[in-house]
C-alpha atoms as a PDB file:
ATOM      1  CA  UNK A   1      -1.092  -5.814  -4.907  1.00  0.00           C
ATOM      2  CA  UNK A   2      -2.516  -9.224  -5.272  1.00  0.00           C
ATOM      3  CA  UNK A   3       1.315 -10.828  -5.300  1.00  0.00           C
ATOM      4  CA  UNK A   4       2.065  -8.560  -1.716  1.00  0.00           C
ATOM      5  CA  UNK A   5      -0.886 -10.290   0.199  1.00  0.00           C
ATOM      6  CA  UNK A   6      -0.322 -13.918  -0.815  1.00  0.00           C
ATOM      7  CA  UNK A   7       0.220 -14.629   3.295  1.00  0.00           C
ATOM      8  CA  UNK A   8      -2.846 -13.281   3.917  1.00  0.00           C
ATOM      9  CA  UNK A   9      -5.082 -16.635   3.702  1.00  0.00           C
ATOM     10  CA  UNK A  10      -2.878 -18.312   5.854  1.00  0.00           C
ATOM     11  CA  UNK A  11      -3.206 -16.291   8.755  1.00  0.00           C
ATOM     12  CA  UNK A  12      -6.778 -15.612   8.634  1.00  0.00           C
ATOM     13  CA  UNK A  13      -7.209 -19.603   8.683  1.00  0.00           C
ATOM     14  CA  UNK A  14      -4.651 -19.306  11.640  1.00  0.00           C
ATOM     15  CA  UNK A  15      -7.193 -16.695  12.892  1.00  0.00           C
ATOM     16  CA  UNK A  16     -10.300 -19.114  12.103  1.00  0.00           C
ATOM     17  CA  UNK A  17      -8.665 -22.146  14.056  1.00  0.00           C
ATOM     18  CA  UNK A  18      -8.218 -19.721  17.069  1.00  0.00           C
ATOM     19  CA  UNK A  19     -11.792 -18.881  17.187  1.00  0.00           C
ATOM     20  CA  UNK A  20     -12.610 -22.216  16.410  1.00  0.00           C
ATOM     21  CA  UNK A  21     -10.848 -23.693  19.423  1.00  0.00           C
ATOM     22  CA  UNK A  22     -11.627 -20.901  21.868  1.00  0.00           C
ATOM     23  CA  UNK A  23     -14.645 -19.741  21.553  1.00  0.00           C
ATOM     24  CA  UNK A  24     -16.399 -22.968  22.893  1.00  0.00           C
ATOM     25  CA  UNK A  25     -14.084 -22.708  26.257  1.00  0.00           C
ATOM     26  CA  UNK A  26     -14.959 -19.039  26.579  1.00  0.00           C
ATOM     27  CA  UNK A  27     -18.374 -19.988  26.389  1.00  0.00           C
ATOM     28  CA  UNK A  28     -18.210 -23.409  28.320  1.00  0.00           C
ATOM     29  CA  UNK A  29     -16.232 -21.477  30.937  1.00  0.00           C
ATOM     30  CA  UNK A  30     -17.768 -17.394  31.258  1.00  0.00           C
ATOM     31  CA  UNK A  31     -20.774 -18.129  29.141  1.00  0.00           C
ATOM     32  CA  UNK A  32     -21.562 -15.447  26.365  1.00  0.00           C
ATOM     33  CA  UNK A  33     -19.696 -12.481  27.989  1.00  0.00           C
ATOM     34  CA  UNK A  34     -16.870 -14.607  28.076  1.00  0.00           C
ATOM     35  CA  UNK A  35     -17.066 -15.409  24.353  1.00  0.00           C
ATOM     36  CA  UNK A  36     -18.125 -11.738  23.169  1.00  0.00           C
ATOM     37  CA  UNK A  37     -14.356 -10.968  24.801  1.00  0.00           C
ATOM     38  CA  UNK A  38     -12.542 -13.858  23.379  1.00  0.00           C
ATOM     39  CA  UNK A  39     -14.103 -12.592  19.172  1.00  0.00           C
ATOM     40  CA  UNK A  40     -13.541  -9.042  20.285  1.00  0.00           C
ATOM     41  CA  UNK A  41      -9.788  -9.819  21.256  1.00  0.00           C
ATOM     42  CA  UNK A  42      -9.265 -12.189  17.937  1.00  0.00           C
ATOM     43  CA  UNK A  43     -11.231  -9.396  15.951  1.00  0.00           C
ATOM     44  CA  UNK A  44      -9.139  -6.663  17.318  1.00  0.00           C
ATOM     45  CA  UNK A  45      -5.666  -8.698  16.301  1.00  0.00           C
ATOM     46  CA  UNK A  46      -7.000  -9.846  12.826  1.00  0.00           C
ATOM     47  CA  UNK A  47      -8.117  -6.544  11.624  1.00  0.00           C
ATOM     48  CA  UNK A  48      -5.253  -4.722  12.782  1.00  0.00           C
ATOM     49  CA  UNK A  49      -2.897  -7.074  11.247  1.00  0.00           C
ATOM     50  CA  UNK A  50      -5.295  -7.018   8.015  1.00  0.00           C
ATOM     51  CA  UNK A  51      -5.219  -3.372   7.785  1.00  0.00           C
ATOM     52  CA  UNK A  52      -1.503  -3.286   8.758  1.00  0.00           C
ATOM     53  CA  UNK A  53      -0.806  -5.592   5.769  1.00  0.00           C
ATOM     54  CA  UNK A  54      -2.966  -3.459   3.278  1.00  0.00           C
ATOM     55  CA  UNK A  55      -0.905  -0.553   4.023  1.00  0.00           C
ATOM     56  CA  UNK A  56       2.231  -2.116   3.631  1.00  0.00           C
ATOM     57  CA  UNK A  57       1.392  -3.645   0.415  1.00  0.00           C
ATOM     58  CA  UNK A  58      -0.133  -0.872  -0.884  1.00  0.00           C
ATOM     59  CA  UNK A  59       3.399   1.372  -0.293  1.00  0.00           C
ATOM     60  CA  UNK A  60       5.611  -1.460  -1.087  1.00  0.00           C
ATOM     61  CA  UNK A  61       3.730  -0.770  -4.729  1.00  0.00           C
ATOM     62  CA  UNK A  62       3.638   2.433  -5.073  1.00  0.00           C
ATOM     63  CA  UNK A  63       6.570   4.150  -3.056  1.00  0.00           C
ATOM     64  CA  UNK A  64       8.782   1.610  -2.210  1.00  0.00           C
ATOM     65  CA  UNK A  65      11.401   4.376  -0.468  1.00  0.00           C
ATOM     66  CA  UNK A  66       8.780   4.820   1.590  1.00  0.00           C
ATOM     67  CA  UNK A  67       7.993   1.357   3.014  1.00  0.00           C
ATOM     68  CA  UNK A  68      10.407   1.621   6.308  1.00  0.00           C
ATOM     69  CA  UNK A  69       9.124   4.451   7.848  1.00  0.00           C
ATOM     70  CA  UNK A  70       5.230   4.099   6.710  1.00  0.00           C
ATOM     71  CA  UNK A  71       5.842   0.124   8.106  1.00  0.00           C
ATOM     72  CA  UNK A  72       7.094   1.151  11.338  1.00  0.00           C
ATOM     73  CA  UNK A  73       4.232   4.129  11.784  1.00  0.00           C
ATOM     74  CA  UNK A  74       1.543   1.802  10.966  1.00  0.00           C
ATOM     75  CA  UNK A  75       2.890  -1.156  14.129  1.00  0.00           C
ATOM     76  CA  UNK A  76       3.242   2.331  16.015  1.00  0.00           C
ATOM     77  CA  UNK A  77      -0.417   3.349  15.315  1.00  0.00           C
ATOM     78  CA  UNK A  78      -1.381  -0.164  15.659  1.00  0.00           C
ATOM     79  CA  UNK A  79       0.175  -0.771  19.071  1.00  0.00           C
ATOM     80  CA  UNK A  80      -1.098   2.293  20.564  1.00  0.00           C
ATOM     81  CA  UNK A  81      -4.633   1.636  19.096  1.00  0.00           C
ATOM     82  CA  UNK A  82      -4.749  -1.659  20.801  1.00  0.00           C
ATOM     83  CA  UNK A  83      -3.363  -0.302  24.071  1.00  0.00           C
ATOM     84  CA  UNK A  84      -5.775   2.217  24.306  1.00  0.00           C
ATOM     85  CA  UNK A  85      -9.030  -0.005  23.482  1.00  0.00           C
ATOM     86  CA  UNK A  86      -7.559  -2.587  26.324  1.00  0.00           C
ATOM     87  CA  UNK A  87      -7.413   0.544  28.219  1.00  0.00           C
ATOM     88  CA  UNK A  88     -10.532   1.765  27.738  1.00  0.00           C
ATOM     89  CA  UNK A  89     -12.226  -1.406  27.923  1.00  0.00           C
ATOM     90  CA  UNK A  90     -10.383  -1.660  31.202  1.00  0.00           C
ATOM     91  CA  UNK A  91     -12.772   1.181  32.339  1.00  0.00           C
ATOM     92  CA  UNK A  92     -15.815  -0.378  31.486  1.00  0.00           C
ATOM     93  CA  UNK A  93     -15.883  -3.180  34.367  1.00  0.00           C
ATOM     94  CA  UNK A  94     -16.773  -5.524  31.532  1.00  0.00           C
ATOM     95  CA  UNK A  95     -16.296  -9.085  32.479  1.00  0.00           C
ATOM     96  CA  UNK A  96     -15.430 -10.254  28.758  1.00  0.00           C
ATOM     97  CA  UNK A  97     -11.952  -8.575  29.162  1.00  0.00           C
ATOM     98  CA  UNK A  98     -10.197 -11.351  30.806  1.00  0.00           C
ATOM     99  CA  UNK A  99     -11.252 -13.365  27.770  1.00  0.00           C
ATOM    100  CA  UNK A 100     -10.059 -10.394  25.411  1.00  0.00           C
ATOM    101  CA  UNK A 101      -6.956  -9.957  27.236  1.00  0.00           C
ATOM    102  CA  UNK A 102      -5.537 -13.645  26.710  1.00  0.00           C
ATOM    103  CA  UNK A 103      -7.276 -13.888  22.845  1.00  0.00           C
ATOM    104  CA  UNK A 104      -4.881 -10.761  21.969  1.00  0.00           C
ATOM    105  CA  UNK A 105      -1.935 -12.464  22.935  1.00  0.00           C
ATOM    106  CA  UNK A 106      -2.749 -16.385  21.454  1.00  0.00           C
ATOM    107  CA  UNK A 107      -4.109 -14.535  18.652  1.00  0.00           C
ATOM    108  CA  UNK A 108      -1.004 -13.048  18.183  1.00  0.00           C
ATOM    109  CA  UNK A 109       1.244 -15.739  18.389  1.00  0.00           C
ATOM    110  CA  UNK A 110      -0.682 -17.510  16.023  1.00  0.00           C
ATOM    111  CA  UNK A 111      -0.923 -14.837  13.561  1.00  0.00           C
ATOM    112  CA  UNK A 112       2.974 -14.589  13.801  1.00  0.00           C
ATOM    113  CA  UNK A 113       3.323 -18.293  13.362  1.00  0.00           C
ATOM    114  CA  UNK A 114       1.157 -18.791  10.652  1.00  0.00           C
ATOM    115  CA  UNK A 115       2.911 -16.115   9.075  1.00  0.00           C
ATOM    116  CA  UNK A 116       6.652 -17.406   9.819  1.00  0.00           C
ATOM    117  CA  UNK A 117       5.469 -21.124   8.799  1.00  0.00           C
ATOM    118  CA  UNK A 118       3.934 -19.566   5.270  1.00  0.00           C
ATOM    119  CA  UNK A 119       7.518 -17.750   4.877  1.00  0.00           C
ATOM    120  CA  UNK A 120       9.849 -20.749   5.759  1.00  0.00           C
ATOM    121  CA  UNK A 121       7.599 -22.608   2.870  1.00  0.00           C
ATOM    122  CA  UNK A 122       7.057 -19.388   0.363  1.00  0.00           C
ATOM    123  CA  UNK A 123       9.538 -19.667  -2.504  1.00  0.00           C
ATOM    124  CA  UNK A 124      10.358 -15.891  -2.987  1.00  0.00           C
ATOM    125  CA  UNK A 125      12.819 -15.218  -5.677  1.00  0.00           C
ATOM    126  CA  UNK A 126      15.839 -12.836  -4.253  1.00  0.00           C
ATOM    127  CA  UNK A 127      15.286 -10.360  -7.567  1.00  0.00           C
ATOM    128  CA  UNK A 128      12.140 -10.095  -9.977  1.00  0.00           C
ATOM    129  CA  UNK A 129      11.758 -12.487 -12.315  1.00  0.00           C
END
């Protein structure tokens, strides 16, 4: 399982660097409210794609036949998940979701380039060694 999550620690410093670098203009800029949105977006992004991951890995190992249609179920799940807490937080007049809103989508990109950077420099054999 170990050998299916080697990207992991890339992207969660990927994640650390976003919080890193927004957190203090969330704060500077809405004050705590403002920050409490911009974790809870980053939060929402890193554990999905955590959990996403887990499940993938965990398939790939022990029904690999499977992996397709258990990958694309879990980014289904995941989507709608997401889509319905933005929703619901949409509800809540909360003045953090601004903040949430944009973390989501730089937290994405940087999950998704931190993961394309670590394959473009991942030497992956193209059969088991």
């Amino acid at each position: 399982m170990r050998k299916r999550l080697q990207h992991l620690p890339a992207e969660l410093i990927a994640m650390a660097i976003v919080l890193v670098v927004t957190v203090p203009i969330a704060l500077w800029r809405d004050g705590g409210t403002g920050a409490a949105g911009d974790v809870a977006g980053i939060a929402l992004v890193t554990l999905s794609y955590v959990v996403s991951s887990l499940i993938i890995a965990w398939t790939d190992l022990r029904a690999r036949h499977l992996l397709l249609p258990v990958a694309m179920a879990t980014y289904l799940v995941k989507f709608t998940l997401i889509g319905l807490a933005m929703w619901a937080a949409l509800g809540t007049d909360w003045a953090g979701l601004p903040w949430m809103g944009v973390s989501v989508i730089v937290a994405v990109i940087a999950w998704m380039t931190a993961h394309a950077v670590w394959v473009w420099r991942a030497k992956i054999p193209y059969v088991d060694i």
